[in-house]
C-alpha atoms as a PDB file:
ATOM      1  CA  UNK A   1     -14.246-174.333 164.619  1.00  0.00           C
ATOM      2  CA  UNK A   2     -16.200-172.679 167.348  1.00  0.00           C
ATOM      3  CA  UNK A   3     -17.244-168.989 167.115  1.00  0.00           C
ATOM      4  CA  UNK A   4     -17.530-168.566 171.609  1.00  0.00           C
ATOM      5  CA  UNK A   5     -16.181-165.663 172.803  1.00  0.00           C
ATOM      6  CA  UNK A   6     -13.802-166.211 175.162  1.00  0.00           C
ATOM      7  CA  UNK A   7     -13.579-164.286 178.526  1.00  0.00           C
ATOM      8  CA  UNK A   8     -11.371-161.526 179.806  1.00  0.00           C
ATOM      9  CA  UNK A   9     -11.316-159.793 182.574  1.00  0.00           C
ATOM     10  CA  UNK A  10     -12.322-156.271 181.505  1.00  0.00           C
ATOM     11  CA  UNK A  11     -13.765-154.318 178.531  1.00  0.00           C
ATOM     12  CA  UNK A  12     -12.733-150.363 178.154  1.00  0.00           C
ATOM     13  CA  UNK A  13     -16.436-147.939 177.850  1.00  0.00           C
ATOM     14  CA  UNK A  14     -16.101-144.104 177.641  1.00  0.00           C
ATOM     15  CA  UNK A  15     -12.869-143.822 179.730  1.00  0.00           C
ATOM     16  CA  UNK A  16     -13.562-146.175 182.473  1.00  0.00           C
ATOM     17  CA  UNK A  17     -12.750-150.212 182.391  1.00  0.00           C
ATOM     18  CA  UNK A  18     -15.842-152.322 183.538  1.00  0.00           C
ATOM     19  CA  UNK A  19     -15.229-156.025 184.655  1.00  0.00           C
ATOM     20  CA  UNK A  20     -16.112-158.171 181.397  1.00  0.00           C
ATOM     21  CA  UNK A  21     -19.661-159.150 182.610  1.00  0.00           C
ATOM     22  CA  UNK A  22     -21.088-155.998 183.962  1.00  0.00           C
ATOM     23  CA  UNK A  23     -20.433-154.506 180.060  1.00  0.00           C
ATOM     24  CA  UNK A  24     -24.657-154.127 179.278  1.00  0.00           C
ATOM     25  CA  UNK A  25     -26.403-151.918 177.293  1.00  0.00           C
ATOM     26  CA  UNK A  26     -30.433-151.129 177.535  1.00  0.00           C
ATOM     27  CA  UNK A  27     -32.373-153.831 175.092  1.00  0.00           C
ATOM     28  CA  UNK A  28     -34.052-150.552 173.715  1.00  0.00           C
ATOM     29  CA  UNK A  29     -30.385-149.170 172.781  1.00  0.00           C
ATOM     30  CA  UNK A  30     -30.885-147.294 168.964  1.00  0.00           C
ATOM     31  CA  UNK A  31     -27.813-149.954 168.548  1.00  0.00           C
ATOM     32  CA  UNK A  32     -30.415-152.891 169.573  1.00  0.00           C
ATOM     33  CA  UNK A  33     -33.034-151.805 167.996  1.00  0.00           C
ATOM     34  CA  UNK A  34     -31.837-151.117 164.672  1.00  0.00           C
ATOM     35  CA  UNK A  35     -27.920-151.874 164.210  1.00  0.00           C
ATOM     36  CA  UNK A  36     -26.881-148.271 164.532  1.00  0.00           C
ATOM     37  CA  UNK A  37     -23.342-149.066 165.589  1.00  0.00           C
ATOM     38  CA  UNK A  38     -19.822-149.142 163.814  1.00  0.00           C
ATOM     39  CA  UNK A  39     -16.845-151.286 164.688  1.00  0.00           C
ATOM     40  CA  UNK A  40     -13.719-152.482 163.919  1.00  0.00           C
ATOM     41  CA  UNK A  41     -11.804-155.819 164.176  1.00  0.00           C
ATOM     42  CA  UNK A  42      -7.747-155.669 164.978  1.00  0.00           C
ATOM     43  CA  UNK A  43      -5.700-158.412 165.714  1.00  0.00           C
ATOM     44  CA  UNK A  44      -2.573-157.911 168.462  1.00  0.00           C
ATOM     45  CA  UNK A  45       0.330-160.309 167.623  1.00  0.00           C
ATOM     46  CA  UNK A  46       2.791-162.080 170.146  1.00  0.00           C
ATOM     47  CA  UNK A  47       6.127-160.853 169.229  1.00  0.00           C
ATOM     48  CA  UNK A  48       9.967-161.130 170.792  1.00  0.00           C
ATOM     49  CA  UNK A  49       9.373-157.782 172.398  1.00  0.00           C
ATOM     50  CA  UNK A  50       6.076-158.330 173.180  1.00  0.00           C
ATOM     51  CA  UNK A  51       2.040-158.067 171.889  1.00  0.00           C
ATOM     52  CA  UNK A  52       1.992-155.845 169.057  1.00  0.00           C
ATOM     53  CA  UNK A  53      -1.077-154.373 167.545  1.00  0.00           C
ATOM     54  CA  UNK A  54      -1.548-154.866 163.685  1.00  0.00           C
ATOM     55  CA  UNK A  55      -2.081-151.558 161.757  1.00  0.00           C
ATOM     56  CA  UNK A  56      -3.682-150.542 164.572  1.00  0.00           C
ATOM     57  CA  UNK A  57      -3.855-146.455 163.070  1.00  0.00           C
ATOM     58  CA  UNK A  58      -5.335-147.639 159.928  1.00  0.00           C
ATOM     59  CA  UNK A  59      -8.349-149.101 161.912  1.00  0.00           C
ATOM     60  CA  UNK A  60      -8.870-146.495 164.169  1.00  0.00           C
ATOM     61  CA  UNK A  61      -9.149-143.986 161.261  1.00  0.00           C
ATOM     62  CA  UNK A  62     -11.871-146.740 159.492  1.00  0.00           C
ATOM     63  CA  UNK A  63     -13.833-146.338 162.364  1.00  0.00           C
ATOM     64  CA  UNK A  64     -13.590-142.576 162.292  1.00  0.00           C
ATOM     65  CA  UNK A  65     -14.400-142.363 158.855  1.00  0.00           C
ATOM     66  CA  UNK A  66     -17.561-145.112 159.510  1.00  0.00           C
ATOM     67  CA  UNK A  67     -18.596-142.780 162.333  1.00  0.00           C
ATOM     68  CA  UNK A  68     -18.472-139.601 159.769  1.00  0.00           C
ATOM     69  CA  UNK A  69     -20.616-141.272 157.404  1.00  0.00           C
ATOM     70  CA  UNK A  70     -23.360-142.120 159.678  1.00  0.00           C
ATOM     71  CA  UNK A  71     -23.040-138.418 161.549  1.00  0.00           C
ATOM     72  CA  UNK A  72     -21.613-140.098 165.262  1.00  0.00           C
ATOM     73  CA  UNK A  73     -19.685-137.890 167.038  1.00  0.00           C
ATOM     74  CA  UNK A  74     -16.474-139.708 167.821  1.00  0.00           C
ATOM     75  CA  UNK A  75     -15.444-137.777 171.238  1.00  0.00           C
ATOM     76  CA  UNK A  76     -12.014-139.710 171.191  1.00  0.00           C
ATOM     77  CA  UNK A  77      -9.441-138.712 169.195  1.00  0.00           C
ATOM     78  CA  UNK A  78      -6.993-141.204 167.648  1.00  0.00           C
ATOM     79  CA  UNK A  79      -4.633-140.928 170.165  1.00  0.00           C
ATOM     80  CA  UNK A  80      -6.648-141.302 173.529  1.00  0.00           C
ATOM     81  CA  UNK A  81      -8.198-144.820 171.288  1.00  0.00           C
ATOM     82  CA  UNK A  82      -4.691-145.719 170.797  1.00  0.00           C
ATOM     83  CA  UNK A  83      -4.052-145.444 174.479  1.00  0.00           C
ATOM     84  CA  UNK A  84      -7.486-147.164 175.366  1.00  0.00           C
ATOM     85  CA  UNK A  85      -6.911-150.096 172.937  1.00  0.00           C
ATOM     86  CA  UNK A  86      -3.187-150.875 174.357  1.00  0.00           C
ATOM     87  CA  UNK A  87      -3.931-150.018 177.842  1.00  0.00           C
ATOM     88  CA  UNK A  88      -7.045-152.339 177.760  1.00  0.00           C
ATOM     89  CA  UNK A  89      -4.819-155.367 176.301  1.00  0.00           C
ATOM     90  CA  UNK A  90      -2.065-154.656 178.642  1.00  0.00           C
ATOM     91  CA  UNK A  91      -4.419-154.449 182.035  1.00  0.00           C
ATOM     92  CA  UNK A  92      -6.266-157.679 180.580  1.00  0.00           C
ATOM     93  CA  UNK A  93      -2.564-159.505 180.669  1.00  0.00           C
ATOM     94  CA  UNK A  94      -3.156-160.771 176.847  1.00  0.00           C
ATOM     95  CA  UNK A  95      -0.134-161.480 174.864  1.00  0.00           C
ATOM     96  CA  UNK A  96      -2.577-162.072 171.602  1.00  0.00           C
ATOM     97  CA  UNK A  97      -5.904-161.063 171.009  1.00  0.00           C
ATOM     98  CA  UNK A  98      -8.190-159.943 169.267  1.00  0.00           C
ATOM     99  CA  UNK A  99      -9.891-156.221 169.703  1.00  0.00           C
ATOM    100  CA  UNK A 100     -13.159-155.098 168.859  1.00  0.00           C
ATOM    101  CA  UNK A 101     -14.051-151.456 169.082  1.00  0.00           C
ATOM    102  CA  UNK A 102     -17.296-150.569 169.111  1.00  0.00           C
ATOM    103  CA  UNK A 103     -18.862-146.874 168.453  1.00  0.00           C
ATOM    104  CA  UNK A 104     -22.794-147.230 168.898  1.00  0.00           C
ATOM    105  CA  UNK A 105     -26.209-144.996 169.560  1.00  0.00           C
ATOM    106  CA  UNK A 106     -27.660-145.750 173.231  1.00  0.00           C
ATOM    107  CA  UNK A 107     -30.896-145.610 174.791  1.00  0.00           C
ATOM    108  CA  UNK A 108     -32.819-142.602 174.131  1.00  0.00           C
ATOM    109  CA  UNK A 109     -34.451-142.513 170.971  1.00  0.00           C
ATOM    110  CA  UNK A 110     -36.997-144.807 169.450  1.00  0.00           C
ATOM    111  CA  UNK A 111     -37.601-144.056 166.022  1.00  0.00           C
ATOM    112  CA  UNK A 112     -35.221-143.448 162.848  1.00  0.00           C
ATOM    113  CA  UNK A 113     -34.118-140.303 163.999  1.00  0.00           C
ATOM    114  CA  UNK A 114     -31.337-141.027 166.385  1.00  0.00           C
ATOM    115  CA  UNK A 115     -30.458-137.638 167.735  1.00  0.00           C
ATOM    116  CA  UNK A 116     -31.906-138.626 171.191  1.00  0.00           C
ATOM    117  CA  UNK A 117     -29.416-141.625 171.406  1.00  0.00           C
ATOM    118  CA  UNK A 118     -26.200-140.361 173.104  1.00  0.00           C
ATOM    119  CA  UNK A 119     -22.850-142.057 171.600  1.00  0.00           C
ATOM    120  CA  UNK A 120     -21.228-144.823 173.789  1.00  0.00           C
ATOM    121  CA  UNK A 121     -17.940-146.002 172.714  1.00  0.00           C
ATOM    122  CA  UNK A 122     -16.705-149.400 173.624  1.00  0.00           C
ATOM    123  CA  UNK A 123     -13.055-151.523 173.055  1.00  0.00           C
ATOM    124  CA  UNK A 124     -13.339-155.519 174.034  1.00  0.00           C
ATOM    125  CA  UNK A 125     -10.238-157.945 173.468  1.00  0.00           C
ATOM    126  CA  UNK A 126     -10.270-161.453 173.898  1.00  0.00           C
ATOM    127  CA  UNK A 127      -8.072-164.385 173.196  1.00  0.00           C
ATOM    128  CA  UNK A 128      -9.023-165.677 169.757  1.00  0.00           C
ATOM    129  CA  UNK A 129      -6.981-168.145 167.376  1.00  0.00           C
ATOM    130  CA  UNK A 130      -7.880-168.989 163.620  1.00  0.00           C
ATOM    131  CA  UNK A 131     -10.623-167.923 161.918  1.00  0.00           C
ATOM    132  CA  UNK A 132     -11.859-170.503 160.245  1.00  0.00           C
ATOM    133  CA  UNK A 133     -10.646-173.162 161.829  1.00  0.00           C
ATOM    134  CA  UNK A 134      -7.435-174.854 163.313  1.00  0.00           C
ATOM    135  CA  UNK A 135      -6.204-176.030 160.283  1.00  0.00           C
ATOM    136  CA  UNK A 136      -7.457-173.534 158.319  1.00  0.00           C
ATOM    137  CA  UNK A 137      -4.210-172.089 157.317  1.00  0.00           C
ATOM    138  CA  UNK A 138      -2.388-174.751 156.150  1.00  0.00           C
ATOM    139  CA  UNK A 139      -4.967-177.067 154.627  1.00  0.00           C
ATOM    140  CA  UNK A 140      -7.509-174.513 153.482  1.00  0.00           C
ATOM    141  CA  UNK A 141     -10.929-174.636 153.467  1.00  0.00           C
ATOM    142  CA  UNK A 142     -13.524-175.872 151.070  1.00  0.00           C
ATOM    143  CA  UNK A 143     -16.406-172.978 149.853  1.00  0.00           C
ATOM    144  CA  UNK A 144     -19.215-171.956 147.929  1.00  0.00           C
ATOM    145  CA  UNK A 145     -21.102-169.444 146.089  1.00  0.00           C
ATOM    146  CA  UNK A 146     -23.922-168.072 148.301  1.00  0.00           C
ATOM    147  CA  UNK A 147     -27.372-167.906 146.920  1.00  0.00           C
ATOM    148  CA  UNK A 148     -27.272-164.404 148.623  1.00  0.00           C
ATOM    149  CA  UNK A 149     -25.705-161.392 147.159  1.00  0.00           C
ATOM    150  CA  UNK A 150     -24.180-158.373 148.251  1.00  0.00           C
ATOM    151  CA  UNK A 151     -26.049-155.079 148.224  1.00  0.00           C
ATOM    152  CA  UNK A 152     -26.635-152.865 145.311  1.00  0.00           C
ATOM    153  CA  UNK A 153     -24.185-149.847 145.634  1.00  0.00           C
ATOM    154  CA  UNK A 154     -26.217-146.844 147.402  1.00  0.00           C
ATOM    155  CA  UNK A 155     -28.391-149.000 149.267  1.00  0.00           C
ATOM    156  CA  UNK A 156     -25.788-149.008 152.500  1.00  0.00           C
ATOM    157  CA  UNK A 157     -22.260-147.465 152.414  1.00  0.00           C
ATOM    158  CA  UNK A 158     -20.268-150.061 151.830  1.00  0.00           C
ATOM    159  CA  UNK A 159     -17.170-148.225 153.288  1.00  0.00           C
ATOM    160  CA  UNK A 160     -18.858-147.799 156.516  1.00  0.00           C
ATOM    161  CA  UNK A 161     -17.999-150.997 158.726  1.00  0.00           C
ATOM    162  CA  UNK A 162     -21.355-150.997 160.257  1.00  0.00           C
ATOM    163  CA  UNK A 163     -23.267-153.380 162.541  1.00  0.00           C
ATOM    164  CA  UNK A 164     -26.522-153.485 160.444  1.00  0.00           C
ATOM    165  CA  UNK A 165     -24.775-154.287 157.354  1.00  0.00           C
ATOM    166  CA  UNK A 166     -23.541-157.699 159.135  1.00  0.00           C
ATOM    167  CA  UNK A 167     -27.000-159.192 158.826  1.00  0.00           C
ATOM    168  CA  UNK A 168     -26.402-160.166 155.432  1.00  0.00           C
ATOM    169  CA  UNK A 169     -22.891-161.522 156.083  1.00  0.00           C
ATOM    170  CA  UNK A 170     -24.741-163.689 158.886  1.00  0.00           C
ATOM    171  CA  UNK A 171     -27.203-165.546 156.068  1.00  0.00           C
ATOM    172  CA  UNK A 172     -24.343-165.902 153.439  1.00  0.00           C
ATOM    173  CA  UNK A 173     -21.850-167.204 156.957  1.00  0.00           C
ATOM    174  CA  UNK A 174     -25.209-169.593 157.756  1.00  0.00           C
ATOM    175  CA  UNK A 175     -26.217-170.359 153.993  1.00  0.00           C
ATOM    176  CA  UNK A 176     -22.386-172.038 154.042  1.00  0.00           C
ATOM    177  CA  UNK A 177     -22.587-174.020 156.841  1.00  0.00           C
ATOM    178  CA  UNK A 178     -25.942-175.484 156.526  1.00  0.00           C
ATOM    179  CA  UNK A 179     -24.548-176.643 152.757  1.00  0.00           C
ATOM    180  CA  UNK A 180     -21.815-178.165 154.692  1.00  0.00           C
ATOM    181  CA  UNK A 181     -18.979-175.493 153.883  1.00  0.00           C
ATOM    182  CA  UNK A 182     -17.025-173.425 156.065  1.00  0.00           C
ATOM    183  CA  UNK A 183     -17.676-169.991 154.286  1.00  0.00           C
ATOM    184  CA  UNK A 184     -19.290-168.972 151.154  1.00  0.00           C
ATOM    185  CA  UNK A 185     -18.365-165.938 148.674  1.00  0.00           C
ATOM    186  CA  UNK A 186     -20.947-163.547 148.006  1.00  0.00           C
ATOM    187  CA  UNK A 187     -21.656-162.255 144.288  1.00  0.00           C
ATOM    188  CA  UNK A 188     -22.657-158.530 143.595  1.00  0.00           C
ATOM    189  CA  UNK A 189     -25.642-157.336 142.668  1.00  0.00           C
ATOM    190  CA  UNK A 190     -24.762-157.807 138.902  1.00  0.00           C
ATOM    191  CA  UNK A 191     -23.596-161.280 139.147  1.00  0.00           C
ATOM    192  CA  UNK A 192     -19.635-160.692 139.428  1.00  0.00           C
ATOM    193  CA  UNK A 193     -17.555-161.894 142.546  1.00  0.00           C
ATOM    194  CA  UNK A 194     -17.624-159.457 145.186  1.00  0.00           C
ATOM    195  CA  UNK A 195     -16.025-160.916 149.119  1.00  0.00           C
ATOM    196  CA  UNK A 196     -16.652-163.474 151.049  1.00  0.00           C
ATOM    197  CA  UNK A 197     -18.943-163.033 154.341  1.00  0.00           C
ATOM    198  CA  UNK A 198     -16.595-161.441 156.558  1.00  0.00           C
ATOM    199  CA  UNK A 199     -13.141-161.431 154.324  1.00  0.00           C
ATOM    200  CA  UNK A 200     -11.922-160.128 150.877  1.00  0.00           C
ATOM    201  CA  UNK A 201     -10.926-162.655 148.392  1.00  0.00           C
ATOM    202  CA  UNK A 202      -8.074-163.084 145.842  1.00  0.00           C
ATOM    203  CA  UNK A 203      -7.288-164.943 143.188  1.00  0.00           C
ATOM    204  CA  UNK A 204      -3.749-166.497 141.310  1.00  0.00           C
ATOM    205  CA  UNK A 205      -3.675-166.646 137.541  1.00  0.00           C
ATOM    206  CA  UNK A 206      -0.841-167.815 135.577  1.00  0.00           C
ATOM    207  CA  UNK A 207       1.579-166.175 138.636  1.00  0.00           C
ATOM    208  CA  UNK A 208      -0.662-162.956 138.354  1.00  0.00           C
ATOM    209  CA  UNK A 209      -2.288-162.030 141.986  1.00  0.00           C
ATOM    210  CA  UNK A 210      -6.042-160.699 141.233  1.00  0.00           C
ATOM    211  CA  UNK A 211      -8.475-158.616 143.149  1.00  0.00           C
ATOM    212  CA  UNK A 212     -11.902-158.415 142.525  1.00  0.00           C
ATOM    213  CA  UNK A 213     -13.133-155.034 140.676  1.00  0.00           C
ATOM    214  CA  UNK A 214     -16.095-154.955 143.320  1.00  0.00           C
ATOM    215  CA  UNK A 215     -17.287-150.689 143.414  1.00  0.00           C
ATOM    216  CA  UNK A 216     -19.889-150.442 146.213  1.00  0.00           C
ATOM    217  CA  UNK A 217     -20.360-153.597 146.816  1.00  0.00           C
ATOM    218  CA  UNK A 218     -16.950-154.743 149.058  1.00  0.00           C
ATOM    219  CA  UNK A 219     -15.548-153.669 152.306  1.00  0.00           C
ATOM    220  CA  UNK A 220     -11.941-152.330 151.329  1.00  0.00           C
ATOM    221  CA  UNK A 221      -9.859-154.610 153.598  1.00  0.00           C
ATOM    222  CA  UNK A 222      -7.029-153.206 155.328  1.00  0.00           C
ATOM    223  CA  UNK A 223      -5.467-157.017 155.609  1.00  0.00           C
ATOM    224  CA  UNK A 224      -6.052-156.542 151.833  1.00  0.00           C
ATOM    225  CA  UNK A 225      -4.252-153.743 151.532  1.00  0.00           C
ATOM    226  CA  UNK A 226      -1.278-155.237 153.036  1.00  0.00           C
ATOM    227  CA  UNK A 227      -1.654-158.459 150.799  1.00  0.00           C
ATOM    228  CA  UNK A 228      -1.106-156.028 148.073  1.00  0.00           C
ATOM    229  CA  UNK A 229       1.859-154.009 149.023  1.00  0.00           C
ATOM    230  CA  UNK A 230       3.585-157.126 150.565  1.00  0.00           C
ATOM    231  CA  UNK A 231       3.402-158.570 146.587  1.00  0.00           C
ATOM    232  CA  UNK A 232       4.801-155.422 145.187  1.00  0.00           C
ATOM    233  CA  UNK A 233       7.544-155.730 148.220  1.00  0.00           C
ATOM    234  CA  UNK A 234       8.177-159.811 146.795  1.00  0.00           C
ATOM    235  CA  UNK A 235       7.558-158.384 143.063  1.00  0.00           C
ATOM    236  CA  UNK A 236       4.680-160.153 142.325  1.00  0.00           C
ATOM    237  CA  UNK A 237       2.527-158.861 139.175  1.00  0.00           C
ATOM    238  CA  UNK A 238      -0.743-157.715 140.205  1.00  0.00           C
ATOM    239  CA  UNK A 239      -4.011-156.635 138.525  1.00  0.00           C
ATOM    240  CA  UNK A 240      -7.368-155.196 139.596  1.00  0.00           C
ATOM    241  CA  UNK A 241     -10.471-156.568 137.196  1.00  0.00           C
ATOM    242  CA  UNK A 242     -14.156-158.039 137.058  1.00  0.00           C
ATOM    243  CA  UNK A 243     -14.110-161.551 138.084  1.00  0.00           C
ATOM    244  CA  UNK A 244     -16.927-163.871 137.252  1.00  0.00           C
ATOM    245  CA  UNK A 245     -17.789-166.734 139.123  1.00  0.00           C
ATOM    246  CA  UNK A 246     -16.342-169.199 137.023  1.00  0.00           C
ATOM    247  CA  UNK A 247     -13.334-168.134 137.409  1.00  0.00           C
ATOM    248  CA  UNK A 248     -13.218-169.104 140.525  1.00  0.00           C
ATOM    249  CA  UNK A 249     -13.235-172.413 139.712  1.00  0.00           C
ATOM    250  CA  UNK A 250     -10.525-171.914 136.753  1.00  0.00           C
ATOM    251  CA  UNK A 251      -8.002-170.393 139.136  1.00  0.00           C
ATOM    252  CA  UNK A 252      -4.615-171.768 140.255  1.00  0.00           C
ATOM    253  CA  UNK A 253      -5.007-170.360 143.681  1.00  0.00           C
ATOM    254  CA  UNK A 254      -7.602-168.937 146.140  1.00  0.00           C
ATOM    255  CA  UNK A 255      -7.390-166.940 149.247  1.00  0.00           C
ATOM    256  CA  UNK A 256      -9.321-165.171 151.722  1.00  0.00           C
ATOM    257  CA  UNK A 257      -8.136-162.137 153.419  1.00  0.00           C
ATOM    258  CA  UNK A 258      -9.098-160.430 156.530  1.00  0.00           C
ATOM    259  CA  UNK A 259      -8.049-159.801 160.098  1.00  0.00           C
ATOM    260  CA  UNK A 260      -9.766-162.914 161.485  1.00  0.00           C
ATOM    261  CA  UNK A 261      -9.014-165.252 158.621  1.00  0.00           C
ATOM    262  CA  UNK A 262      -5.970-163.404 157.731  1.00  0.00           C
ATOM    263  CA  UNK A 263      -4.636-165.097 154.774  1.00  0.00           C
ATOM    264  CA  UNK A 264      -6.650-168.256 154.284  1.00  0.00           C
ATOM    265  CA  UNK A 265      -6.335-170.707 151.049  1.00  0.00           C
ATOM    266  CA  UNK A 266      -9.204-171.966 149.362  1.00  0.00           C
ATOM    267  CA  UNK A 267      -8.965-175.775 148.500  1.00  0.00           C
ATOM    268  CA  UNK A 268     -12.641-175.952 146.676  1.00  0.00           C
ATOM    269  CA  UNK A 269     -15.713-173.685 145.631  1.00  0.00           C
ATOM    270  CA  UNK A 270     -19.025-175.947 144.942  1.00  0.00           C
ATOM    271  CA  UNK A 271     -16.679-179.146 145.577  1.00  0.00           C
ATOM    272  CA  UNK A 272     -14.974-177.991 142.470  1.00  0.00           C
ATOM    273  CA  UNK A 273     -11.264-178.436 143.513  1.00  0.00           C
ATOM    274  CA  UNK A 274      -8.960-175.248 142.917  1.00  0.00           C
ATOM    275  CA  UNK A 275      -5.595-175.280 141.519  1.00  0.00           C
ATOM    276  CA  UNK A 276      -3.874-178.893 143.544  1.00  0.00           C
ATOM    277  CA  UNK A 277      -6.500-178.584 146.231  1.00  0.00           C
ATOM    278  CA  UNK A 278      -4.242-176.901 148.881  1.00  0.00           C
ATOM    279  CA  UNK A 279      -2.244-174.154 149.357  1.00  0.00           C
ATOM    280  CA  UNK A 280      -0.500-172.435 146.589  1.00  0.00           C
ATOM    281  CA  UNK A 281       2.945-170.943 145.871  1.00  0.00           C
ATOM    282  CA  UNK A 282       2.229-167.505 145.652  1.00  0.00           C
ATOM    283  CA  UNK A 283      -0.534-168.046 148.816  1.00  0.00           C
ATOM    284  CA  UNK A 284       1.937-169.432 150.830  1.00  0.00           C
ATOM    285  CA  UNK A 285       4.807-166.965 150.030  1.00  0.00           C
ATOM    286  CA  UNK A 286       2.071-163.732 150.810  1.00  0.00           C
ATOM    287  CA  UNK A 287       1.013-165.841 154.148  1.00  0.00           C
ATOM    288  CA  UNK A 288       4.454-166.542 155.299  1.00  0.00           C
ATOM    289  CA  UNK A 289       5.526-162.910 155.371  1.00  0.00           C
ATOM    290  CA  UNK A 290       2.307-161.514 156.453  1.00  0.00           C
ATOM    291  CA  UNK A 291       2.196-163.574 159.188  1.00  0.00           C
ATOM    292  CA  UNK A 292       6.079-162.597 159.922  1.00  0.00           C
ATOM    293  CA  UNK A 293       5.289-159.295 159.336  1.00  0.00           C
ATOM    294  CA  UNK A 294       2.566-159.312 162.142  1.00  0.00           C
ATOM    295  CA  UNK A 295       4.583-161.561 164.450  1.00  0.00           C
ATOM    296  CA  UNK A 296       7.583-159.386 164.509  1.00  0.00           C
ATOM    297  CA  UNK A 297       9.697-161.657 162.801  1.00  0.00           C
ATOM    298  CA  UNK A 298      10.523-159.835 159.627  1.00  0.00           C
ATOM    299  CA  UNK A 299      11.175-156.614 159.134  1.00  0.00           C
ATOM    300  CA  UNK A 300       8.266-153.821 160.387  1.00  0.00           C
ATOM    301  CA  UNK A 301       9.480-151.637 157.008  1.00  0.00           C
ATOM    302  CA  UNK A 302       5.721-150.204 156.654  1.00  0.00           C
ATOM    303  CA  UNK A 303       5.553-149.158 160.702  1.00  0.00           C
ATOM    304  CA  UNK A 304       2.451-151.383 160.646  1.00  0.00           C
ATOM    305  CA  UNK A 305       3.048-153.080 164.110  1.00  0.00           C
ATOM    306  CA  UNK A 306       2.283-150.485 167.205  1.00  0.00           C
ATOM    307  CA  UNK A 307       3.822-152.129 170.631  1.00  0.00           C
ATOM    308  CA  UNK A 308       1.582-152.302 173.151  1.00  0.00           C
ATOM    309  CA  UNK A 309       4.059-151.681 175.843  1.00  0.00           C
ATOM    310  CA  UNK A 310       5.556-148.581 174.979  1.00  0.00           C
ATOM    311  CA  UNK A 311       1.934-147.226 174.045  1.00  0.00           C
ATOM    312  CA  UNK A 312      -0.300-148.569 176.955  1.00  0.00           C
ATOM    313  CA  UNK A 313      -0.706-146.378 179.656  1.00  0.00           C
ATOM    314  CA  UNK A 314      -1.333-149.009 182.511  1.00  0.00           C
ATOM    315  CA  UNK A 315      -4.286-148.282 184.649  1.00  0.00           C
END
């Protein structure tokens, strides 16, 4: 599994497309110096009529709403980011990808008031496969329970998808993997399972699809939401509650959701195996059509693929 970016050609900034390694910002940016930037993560699909972009509205309007909450002025509206997102895969010649948007505060101001900081808005895609790992998807991956929580609700807006809150998603990602895992899932503040450090997590039970009761203290996924209406579309019976940690290890079946790990099993938390230590039924059933979902080969019925093609405006 390696995390390295890899190269394209350009990277979209305030209108304009700058070649991929002339994209800088000043060290002493508000978005350097203290994290003050939002973002999103979106995954484009190769499909029969070519890349698709994965509820690409639904992100745009999570970065809007992030930028509300932490007063940015988003000059774009959704439109002109729709255009910028598919324009930026198309003129990069990427068939999948993955696209980062990034809304942050510039140089200018050098304290915690960031009014002197204009707003720079940014859009990167890059080739990127699995998550967490080439196998990752079939075999699953083997976990554990950080020794670093989540945040106590009001601390940081959990609904925001903010830069700054990523710092403690780094030491729960780098509290895994000096353990020897590949990821780790983060408790909340009062002890109960909250997400892992980039990814919401579900749970099987008895043929009953669970998702942590986490208030405040977990990003709501838009991967998860899909996860969710794809088992009412395959009737399976779902349930919202406050999951301790124990029963993770008393589950039938673990997964990760997100738009980088997508739908990822779990095979083991604290080298306690789950369920038959691979993929489960009802994870493999939500994967499969996800994953045909996004790769136009089932049926779009929730519009949740927008085609690049008929969207980009080709500069």
């Amino acid at each position: 599994m390696s995390s390295k970016l890899v190269e394209a050609d350009w990277i979209w900034h305030d209108g304009e497309f700058v070649p991929w390694a002339d994209a800088k910002v000043h060290v002493l940016s508000l978005a350097m110096q203290f994290g003050a930037s939002v973002f999103e993560g979106i995954r484009c699909y190769k499909t029969a009529n070519g890349p698709a972009v994965f509820r690409l509205p639904e992100h745009l309007r999570r970065l809007r709403d992030s930028c509300h909450i932490y007063r940015m002025e988003l000059p774009y509206s959704a439109e002109e980011l729709t255009t910028a997102c598919t324009t930026l895969i198309e003129k990069n010649g990427l068939e999948e990808c993955y696209v980062r948007p990034i809304v942050m505060r510039g140089y200018g101001a050098a304290g915690m008031d960031p009014e002197g900081s204009p707003i720079e808005t940014w859009i990167a895609a890059w080739p990127w496969g699995t998550y967490l790992g080439e196998d990752a998807l079939e075999q699953g991956v083997d976990v554990c329970v950080s020794s670093w929580n989540r945040m106590q609700p009001n601390t940081f807006p959990v609904e925001a998808k903010a830069a700054g809150h990523y710092t403690n998603a780094q030491l729960i990602k780098m509290d895994a993997l000096a353990s020897g895992y590949i990821e780790a899932i983060a408790l909340g503040p009062g002890g109960l399972v909250s997400e892992g450090s980039g990814q919401n997590i579900f749970l099987v039970r008895d043929g009953v699809l669970i998702s942590p009761a986490a208030e405040g203290v977990a990003l709501s996924g838009i991967t998860k939401d899909s996860i969710l209406t794809i088992a009412d579309d395959l009737n399976i019976p779902t349930r919202r509650q406050a999951v301790p940690r124990e029963a993770l290890y008393t589950a039938d079946e673990l997964f990760f959701t997100g738009t980088a790990s997508e739908v990822t099993p779990i095979r083991s938390v604290d080298r306690i195996t789950v369920g038959a230590g691979k993929c489960g039924p009802i994870t493999r059933q939500l994967q499969w059509r996800f994953l045909d979902i996004a790769r136009g080969e089932a049926d779009d019925q929730h519009l949740w693929l927008t085609p690049v093609r008929s969207s980009a405006a080709v500069v």
